[in-house]
Protein backbone atom coordinates (compact mmCIF):
# COMPACT_ATOMS: atom_id res chain seq x y z
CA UNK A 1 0.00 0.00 0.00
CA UNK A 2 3.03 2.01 0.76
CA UNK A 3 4.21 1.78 -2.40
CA UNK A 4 1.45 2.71 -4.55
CA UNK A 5 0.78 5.99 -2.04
CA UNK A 6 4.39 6.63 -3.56
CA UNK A 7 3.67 5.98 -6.56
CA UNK A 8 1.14 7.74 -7.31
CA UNK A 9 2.59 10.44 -5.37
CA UNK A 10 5.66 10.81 -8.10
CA UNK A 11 3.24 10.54 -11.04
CA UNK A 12 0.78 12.70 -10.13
CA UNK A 13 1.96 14.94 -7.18
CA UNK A 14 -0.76 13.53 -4.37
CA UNK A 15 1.02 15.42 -1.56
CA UNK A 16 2.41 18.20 -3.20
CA UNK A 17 0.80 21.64 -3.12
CA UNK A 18 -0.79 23.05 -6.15
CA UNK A 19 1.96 25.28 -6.95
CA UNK A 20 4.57 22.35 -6.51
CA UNK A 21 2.52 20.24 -9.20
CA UNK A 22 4.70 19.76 -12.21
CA UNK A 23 3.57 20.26 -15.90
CA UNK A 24 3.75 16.26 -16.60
CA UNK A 25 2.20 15.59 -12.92
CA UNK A 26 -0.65 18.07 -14.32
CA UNK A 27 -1.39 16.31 -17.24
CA UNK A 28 -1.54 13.14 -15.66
CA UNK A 29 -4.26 14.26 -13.61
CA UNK A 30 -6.32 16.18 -15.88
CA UNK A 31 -6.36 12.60 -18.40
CA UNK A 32 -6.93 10.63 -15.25
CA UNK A 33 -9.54 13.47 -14.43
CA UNK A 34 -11.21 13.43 -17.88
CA UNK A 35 -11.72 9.69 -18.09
CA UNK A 36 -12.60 9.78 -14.54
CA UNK A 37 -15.74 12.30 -15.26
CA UNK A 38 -16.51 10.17 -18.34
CA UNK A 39 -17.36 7.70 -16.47
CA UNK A 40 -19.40 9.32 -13.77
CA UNK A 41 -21.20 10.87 -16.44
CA UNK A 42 -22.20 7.62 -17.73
CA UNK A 43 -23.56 6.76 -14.41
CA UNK A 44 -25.73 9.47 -14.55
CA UNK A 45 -27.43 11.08 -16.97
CA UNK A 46 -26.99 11.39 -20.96
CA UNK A 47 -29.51 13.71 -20.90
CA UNK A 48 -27.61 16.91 -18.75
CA UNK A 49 -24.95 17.30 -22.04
CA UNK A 50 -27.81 17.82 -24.28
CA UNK A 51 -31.16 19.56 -24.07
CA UNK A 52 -30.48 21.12 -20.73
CA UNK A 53 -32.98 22.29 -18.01
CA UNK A 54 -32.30 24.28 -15.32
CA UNK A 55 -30.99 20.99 -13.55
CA UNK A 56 -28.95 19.79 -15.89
CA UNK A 57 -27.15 22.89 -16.68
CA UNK A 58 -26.20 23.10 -12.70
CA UNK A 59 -25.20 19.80 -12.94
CA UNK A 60 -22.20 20.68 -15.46
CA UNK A 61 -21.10 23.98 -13.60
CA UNK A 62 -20.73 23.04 -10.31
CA UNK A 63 -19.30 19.49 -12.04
CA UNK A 64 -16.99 20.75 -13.82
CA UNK A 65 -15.79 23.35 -11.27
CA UNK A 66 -15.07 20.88 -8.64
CA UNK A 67 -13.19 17.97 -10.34
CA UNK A 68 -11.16 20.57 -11.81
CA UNK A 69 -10.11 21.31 -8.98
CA UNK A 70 -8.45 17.49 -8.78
CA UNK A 71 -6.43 18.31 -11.86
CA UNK A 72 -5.06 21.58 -10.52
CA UNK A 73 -4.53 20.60 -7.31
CA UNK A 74 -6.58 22.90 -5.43
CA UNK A 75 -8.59 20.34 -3.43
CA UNK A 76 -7.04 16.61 -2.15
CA UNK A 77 -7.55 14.49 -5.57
CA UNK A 78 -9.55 11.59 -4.23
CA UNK A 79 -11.99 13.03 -2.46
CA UNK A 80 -12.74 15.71 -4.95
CA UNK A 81 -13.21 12.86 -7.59
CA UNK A 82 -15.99 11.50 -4.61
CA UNK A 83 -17.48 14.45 -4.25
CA UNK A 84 -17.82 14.45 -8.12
CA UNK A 85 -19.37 11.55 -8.01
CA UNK A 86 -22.00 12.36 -5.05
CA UNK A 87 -23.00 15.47 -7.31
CA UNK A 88 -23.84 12.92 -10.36
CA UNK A 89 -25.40 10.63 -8.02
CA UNK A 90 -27.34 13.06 -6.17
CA UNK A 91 -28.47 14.37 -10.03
CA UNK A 92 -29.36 11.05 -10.74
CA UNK A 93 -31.55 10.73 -7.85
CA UNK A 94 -33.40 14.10 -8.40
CA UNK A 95 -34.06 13.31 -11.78
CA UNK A 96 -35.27 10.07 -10.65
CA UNK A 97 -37.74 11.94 -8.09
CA UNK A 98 -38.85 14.43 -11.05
CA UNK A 99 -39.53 11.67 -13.14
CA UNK A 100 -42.19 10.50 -11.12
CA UNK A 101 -43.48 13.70 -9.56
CA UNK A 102 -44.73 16.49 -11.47
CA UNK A 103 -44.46 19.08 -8.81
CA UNK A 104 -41.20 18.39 -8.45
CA UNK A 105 -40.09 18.03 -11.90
CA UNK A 106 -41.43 21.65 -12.54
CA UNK A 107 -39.29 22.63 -9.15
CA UNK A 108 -36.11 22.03 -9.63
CA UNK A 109 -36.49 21.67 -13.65
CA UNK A 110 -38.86 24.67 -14.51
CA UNK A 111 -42.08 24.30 -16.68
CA UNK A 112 -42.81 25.34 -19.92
CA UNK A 113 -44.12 28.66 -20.66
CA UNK A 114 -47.38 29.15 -23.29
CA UNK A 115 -46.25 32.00 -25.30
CA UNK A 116 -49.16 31.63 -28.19
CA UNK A 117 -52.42 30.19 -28.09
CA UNK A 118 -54.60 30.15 -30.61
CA UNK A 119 -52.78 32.54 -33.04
CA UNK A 120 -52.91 35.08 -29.63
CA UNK A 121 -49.93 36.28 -28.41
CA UNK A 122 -49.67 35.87 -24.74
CA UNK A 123 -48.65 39.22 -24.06
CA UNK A 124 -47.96 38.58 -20.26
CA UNK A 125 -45.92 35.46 -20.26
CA UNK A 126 -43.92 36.99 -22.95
CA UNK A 127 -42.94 39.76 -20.38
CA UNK A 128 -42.26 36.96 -17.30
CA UNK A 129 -39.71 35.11 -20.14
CA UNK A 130 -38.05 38.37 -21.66
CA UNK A 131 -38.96 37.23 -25.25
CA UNK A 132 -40.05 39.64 -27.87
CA UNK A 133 -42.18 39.05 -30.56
CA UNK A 134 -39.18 39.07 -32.51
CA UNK A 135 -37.50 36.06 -30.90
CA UNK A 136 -40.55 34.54 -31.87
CA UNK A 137 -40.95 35.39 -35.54
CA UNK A 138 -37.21 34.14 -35.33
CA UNK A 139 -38.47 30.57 -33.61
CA UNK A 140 -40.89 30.28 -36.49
CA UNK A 141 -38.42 30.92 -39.36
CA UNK A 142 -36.01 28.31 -38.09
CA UNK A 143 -38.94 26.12 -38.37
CA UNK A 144 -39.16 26.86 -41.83
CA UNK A 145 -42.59 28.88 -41.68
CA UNK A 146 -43.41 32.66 -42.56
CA UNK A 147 -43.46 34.47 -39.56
CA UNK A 148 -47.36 34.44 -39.31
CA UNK A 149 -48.41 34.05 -35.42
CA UNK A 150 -52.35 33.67 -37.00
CA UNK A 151 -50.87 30.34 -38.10
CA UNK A 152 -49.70 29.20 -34.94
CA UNK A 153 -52.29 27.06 -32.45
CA UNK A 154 -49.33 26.97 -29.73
CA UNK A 155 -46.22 27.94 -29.01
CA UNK A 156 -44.09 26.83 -25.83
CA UNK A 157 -41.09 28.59 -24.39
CA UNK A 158 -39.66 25.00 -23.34
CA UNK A 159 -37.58 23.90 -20.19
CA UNK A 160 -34.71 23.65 -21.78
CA UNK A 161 -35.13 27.21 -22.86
CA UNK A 162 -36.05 26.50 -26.42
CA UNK A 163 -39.63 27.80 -28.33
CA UNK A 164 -41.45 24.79 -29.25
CA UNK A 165 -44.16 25.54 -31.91
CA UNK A 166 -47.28 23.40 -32.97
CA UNK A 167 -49.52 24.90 -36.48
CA UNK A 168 -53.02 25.02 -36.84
CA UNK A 169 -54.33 22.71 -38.93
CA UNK A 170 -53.78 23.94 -42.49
């Protein structure tokens, strides 16, 4: 056990302070790191890298800040790696929770927002979202539509923060 403390010691810098970590030291922790986080990530969720609520996207700061802080040295590199790990875990486990409660889905992931019903603009929930009408004549030319809110039955400023948009019948 000994030797492995000391060997990981030389190769990475364990017990050395931040400022004492050498360049190759460095880079052997940030690939360790990297394929480290790769793996937690697989344990948790696919789904925080992508289309990204408001619980994802905390997910991958405060991630991201605090294994980093194994690869420069500026926390003990073990249990910064576990703490990484209780963070996907813990994401895991609320997404799990939101999954199978609404109310608490719309807690810690937000809830859509109706911005257009009907061909009506909803004037006030435009306000609460700081949208214009302009971001959503925008929304409907990326969808490949004139920019005709008359043609739209409903439009939904989603979650993840994009504007999902569903036609009238034409």
């Amino acid at each position: 056990m000994e030797q492995l403390k000391q060997a990981l010691n030389w190769a990475i810098g364990l017990e050395l302070e931040s400022k004492d970590i050498n360049v190759l030291q460095m880079s052997l922790r940030a690939f360790i790191v990297f394929a480290i986080a790769i793996a937690l990530i697989r344990i948790g969720d696919k789904r925080f890298m992508g289309k990204s609520t408001a619980l994802d996207v905390m997910l991958g700061i405060v991630f991201g800040s605090t294994i980093s802080r194994a690869i420069t040295g500026n926390a003990p590199f073990f249990p910064t790696l576990a703490a990484g790990l209780v963070l996907v875990l813990l994401h895991w486990m609320l997404s799990a929770i939101a999954f199978r409660s609404h109310a608490f889905g719309n807690l810690v992931k937000g809830k859509d927002r109706l911005l257009i019903r009907d061909g009506e603009i909803q004037s006030e929930a435009l306000e609460k979202a700081h949208i214009t009408q302009k971001d959503l004549e925008e929304a409907l030319r990326k969808e490949g539509k004139p920019p005709e809110i008359g043609r739209v039955k409903a439009a939904h400023l989603e979650r993840n923060g994009e504007i999902s948009i569903l036609y009238k019948d034409e």
